[in-house]
Protein backbone atom coordinates (compact mmCIF):
# COMPACT_ATOMS: atom_id res chain seq x y z
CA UNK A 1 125.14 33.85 160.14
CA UNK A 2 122.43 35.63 162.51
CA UNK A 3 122.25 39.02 161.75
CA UNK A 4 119.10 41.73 162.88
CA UNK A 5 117.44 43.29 159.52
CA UNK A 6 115.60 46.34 159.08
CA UNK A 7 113.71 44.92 155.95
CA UNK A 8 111.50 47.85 155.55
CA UNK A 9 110.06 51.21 157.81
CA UNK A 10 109.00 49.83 161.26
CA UNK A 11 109.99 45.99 160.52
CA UNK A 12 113.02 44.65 162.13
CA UNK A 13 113.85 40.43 162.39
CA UNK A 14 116.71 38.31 163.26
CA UNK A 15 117.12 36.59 160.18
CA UNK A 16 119.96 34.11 158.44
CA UNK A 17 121.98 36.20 156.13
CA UNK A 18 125.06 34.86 154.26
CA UNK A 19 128.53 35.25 155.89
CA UNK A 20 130.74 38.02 154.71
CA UNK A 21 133.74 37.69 152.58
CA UNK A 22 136.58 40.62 152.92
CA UNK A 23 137.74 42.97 149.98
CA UNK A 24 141.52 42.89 149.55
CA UNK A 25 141.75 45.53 152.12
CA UNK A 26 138.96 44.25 154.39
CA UNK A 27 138.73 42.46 157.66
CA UNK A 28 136.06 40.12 158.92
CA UNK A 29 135.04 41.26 162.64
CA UNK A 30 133.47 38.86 164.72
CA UNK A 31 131.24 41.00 166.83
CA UNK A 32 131.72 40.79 170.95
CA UNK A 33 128.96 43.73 171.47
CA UNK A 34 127.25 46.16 169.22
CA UNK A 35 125.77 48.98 170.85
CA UNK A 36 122.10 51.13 170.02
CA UNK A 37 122.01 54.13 168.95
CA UNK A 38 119.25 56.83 167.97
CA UNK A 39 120.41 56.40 164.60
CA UNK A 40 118.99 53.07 164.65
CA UNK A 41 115.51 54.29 165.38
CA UNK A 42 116.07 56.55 162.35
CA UNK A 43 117.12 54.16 160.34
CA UNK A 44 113.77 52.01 161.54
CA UNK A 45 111.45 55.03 160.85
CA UNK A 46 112.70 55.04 157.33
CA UNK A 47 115.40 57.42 157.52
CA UNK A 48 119.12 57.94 157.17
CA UNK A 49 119.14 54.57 155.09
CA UNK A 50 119.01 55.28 151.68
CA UNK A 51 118.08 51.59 150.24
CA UNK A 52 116.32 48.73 153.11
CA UNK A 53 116.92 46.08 153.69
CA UNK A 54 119.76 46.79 156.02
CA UNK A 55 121.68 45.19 158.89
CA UNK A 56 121.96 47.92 161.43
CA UNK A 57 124.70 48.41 164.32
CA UNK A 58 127.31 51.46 163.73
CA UNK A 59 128.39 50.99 167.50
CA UNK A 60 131.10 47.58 167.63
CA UNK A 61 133.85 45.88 168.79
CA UNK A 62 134.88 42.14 168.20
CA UNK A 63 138.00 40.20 167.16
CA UNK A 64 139.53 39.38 163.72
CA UNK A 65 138.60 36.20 162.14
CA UNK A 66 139.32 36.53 158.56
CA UNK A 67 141.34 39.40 156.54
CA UNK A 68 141.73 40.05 152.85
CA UNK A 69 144.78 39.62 150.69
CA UNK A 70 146.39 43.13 151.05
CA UNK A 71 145.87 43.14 154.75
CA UNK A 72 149.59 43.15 156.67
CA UNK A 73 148.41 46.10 159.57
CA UNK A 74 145.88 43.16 161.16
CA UNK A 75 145.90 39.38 162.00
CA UNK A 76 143.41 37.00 162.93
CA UNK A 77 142.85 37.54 166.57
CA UNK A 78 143.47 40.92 166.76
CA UNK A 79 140.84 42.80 168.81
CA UNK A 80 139.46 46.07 167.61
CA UNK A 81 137.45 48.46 167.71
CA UNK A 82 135.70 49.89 164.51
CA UNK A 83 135.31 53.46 163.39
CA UNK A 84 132.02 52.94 160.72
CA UNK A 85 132.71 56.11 158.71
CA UNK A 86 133.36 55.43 154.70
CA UNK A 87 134.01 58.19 152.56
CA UNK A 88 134.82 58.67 149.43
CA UNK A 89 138.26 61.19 149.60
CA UNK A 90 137.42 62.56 146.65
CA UNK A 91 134.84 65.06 146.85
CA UNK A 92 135.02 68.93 147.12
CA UNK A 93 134.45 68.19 151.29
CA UNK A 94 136.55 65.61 151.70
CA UNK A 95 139.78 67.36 149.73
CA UNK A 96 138.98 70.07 152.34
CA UNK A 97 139.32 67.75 155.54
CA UNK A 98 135.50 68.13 156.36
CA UNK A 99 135.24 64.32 155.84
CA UNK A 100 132.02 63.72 157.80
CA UNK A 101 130.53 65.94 155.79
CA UNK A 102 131.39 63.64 152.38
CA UNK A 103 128.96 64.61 149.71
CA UNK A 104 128.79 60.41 149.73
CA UNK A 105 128.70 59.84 153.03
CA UNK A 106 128.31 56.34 153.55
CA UNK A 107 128.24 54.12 157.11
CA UNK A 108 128.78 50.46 158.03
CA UNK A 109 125.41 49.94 159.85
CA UNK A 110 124.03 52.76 157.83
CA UNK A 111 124.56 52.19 153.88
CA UNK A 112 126.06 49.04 154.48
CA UNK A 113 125.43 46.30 156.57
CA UNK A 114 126.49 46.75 160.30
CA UNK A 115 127.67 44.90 163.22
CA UNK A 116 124.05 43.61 164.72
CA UNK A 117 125.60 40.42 163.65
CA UNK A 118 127.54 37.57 164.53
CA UNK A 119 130.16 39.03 161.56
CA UNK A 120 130.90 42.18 160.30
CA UNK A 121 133.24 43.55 157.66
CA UNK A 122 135.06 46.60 158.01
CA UNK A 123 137.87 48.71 156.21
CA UNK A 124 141.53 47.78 157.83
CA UNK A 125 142.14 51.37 157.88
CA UNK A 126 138.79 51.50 160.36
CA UNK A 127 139.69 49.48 162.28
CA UNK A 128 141.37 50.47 166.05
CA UNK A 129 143.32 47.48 168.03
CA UNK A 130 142.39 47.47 171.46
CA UNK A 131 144.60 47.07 174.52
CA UNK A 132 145.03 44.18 176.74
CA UNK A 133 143.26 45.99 179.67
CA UNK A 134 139.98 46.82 177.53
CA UNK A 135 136.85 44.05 177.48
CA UNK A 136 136.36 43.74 174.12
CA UNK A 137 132.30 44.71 174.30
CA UNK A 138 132.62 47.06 176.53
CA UNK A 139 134.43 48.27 173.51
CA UNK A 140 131.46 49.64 172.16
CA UNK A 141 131.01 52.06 174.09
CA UNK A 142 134.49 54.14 172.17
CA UNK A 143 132.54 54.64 168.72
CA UNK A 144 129.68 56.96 170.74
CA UNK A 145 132.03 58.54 172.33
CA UNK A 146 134.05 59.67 169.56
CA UNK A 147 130.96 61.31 168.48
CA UNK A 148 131.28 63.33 172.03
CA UNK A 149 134.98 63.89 171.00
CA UNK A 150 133.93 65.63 168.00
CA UNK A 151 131.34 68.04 169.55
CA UNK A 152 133.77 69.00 172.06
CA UNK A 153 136.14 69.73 168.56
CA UNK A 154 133.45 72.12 167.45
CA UNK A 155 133.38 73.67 170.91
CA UNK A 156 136.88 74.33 170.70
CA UNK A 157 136.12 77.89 171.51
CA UNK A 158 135.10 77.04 175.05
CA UNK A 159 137.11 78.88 177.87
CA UNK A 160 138.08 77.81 181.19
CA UNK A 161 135.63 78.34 183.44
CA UNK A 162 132.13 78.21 181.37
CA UNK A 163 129.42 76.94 182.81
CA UNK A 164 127.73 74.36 180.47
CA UNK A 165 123.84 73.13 180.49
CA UNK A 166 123.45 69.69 178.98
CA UNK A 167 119.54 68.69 177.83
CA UNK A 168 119.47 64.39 178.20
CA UNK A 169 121.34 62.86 180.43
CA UNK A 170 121.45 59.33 178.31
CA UNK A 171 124.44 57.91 177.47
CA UNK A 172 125.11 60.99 174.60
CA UNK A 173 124.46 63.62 177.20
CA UNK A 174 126.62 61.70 180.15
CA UNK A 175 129.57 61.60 177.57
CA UNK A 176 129.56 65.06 176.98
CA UNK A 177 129.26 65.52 180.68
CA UNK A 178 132.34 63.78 181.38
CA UNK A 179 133.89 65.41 178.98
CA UNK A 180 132.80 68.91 179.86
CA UNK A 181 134.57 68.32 183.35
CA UNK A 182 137.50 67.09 181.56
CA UNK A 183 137.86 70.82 179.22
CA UNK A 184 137.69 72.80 181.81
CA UNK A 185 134.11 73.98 182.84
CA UNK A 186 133.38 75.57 186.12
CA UNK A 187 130.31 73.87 186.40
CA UNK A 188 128.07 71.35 184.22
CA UNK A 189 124.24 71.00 184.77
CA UNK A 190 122.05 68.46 183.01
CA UNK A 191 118.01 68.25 182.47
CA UNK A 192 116.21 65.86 181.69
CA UNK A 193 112.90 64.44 182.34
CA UNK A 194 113.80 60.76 183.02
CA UNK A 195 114.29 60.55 186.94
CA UNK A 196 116.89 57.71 186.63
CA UNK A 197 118.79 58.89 184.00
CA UNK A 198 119.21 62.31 185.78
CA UNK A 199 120.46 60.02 188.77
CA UNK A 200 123.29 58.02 187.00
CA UNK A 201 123.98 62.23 185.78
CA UNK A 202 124.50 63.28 189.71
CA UNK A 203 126.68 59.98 190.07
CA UNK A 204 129.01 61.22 187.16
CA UNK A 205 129.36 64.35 189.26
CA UNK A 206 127.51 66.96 187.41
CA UNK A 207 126.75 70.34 189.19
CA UNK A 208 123.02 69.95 189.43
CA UNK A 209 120.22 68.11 188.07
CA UNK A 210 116.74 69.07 187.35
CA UNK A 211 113.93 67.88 185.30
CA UNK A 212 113.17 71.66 183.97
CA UNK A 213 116.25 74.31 183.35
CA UNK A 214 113.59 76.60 185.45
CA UNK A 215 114.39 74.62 188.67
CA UNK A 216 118.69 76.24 188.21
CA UNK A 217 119.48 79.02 189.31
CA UNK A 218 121.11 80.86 185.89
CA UNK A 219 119.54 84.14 185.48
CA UNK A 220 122.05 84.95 182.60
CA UNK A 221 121.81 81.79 180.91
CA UNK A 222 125.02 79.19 180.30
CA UNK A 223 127.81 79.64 178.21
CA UNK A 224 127.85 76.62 176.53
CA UNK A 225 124.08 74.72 176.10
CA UNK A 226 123.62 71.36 174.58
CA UNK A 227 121.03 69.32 173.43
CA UNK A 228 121.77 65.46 173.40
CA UNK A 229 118.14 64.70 173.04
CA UNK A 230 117.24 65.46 169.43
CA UNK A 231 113.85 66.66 171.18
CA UNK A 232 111.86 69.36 169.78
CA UNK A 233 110.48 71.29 172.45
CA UNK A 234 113.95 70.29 174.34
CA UNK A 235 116.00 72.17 171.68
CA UNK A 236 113.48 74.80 171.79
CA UNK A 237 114.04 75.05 175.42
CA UNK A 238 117.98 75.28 175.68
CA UNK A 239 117.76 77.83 172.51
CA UNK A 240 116.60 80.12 175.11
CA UNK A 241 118.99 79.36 178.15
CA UNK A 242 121.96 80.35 176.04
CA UNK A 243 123.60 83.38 177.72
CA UNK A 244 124.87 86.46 175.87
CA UNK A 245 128.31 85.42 173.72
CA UNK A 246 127.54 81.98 174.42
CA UNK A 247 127.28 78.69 172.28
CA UNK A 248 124.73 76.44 171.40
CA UNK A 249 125.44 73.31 170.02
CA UNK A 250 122.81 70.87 168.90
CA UNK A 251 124.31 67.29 169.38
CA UNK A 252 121.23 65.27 169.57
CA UNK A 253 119.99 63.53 165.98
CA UNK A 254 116.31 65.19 165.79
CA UNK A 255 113.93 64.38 163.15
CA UNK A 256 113.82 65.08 159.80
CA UNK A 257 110.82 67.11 160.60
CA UNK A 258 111.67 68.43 163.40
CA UNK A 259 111.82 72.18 163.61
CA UNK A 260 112.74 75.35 166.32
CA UNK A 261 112.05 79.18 166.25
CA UNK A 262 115.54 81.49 166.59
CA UNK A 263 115.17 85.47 167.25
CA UNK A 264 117.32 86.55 164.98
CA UNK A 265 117.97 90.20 166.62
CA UNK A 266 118.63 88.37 170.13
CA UNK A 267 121.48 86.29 167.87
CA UNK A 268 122.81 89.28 166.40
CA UNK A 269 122.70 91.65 169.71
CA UNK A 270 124.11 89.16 171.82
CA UNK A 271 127.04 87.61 169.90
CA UNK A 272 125.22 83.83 170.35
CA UNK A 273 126.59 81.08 168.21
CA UNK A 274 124.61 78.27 166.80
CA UNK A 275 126.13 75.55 165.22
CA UNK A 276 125.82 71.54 165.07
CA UNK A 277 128.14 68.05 165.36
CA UNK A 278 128.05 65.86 162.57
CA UNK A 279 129.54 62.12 163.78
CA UNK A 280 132.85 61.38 163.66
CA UNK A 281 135.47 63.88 162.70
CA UNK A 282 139.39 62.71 162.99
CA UNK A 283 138.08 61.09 166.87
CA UNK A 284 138.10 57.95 167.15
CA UNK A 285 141.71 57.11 167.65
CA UNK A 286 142.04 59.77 170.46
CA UNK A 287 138.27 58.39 171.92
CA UNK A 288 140.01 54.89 171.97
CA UNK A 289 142.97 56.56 174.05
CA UNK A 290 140.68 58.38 175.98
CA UNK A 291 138.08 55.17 176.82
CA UNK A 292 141.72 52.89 177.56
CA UNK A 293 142.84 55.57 179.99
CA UNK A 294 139.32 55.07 181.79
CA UNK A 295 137.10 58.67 181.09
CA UNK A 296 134.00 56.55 180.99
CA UNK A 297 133.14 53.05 183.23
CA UNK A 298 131.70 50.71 181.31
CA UNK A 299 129.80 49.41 184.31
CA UNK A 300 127.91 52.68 184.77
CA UNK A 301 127.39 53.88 181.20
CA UNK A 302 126.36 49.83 179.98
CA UNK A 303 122.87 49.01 181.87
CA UNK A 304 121.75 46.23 179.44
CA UNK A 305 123.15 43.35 177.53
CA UNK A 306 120.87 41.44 175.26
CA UNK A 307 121.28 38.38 173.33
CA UNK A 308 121.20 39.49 169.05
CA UNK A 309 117.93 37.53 169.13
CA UNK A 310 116.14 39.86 171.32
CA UNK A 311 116.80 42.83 168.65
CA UNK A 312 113.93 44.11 168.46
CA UNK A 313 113.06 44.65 172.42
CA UNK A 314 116.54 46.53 172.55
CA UNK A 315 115.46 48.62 169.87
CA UNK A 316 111.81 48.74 172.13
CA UNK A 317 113.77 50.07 175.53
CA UNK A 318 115.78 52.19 173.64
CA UNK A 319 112.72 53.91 172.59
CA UNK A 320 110.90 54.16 175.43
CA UNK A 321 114.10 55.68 177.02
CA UNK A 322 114.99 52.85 179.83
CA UNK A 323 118.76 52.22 180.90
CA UNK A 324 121.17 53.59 179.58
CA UNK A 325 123.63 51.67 177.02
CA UNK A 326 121.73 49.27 175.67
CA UNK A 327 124.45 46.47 174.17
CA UNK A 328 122.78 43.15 171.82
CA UNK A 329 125.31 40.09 171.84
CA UNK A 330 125.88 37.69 169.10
């Protein structure tokens, strides 16, 4: 089969790769769509993978062509989506519920090979049947946004009526926007430098747009800030727009070396939480329920589909920040 391979930091091909064969409780996924992801540009730089080479794609949805011998839940035909968390159960997190924070975390499209192929195999237990009214690549989109569903977990503490500053309005930060309208915010603001991307932001509804947090009018700060950019001086930035008693969340995947300055006293005098959103937490069947009753349209939050071949300029837009969803078809 065709499959894109990371075979080492910076180097990424569409190369032949053998077909894979399911475990007794395994399914073979023939992939429909597999979305990018800034994970993926980790995973190029050298990160996150812990042994290259390595198929990428932790963001898929295709249809059933092969299951292993202890499989009854699934059939061939059967369209899913696929959650790519593996864990192991058994360590000191994992007995605690705290799952995504396995002390072996492991991901299809991570540790294992991923769905930037024409095949994919995935747990049965990962794997989320679609209904009849979903398009099965536009599936892709439910795997992100269980991510969203998770940082909105973490920010269960959220009241009615906060007023929440988003930093990136790509597809992470437009997630959380919708979702933020959908908890109960009074209002939900989103910067970003990238003039398009702030306009697909106004067409989701939020309450303003601006390229610096300087241009809104919030003397006391927001009560909820987010960073969906994984940007240094960006998370420096909303660090300081946090209002007193408010939350800051940092959704965004920065880099490894990234780093930002707290004032500890202002922390401590003003009751302000910090605290982070690690993947997918116990989300992705109520993100699949959530994407079938319609919180996000496809045809807004999808602005590119790409034959697999073309791999590598997906990963190329996706870096230089164009579109939005950026989907690669076997």
């Amino acid at each position: 089969m065709k499959a894109a391979v990371i075979s080492a930091p910076g180097t990424v091909e569409v190369a032949t790769v053998e077909d894979p064969t399911p475990g007794p409780r395994e399914v073979v996924v023939s992939v429909a769509a597999c979305g990018l992801c800034g994970t993926d540009l980790h995973i190029l730089q050298g990160e996150f993978a812990p042994t290259l080479p390595v198929v990428p794609g932790h963001e898929f949805a295709g249809t059933v062509v092969a299951t292993g011998s202890a499989v009854t839940e699934l059939a061939e035909g059967d369209r899913v989506a696929v959650d790519p968390s593996l864990y192991c159960f058994e360590c000191h997190y994992c007995r605690i519920g705290r799952n995504n924070l396995c002390e072996r975390w492991a991901a299809i499209g991570v540790t294992t090979a991923g769905g930037a192929a024409e095949f994919a195999v995935a747990p049965v237990g990962n794997c989320v049947k679609l209904p009849d009214h979903i398009r099965t690549e536009d599936a892709a989109l439910i795997e992100p946004l269980s991510c969203a569903v998770r940082g909105y977990d973490i920010l269960r503490s959220q009241q009615l009526g906060t007023r929440v500053l988003i930093y990136g309005s790509g597809t992470m930060g437009l997630m959380m926007l919708e979702l933020a309208k959908r908890t109960g915010a009074a209002g939900v603001d989103v910067v970003d430098i990238n003039p398009q991307r702030l306009a697909t932001a106004r067409t989701l509804g939020c309450s303003a747009a601006a390229g610096s947090a300087d241009e809104l009018d919030r003397p006391r700060g927001w009560d909820v800030v987010i960073d969906a950019t994984g940007n240094e001086r960006a998370i420096q930035d909303a660090l300081g727009r946090v209002g007193k008693g408010g939350t800051f969340l940092q959704f965004g995947v920065a880099d490894y070396a990234a780093r930002a300055t707290i004032e500890p006293y202002r922390i401590y005098n003003q009751e302000i939480t910090i605290t982070g959103s690690m993947a997918v937490l116990h989300s992705y069947e109520r993100a699949t329920e959530l994407f079938a009753a319609g919180v996000l349209d496809p045809e807004v939050f999808i602005s590119d589909r790409l034959p697999l071949d073309h791999y590598a300029e997906a990963l190329g837009r996706f870096r230089a920040g164009e579109g939005r969803k950026i989907l690669v078809r076997p």
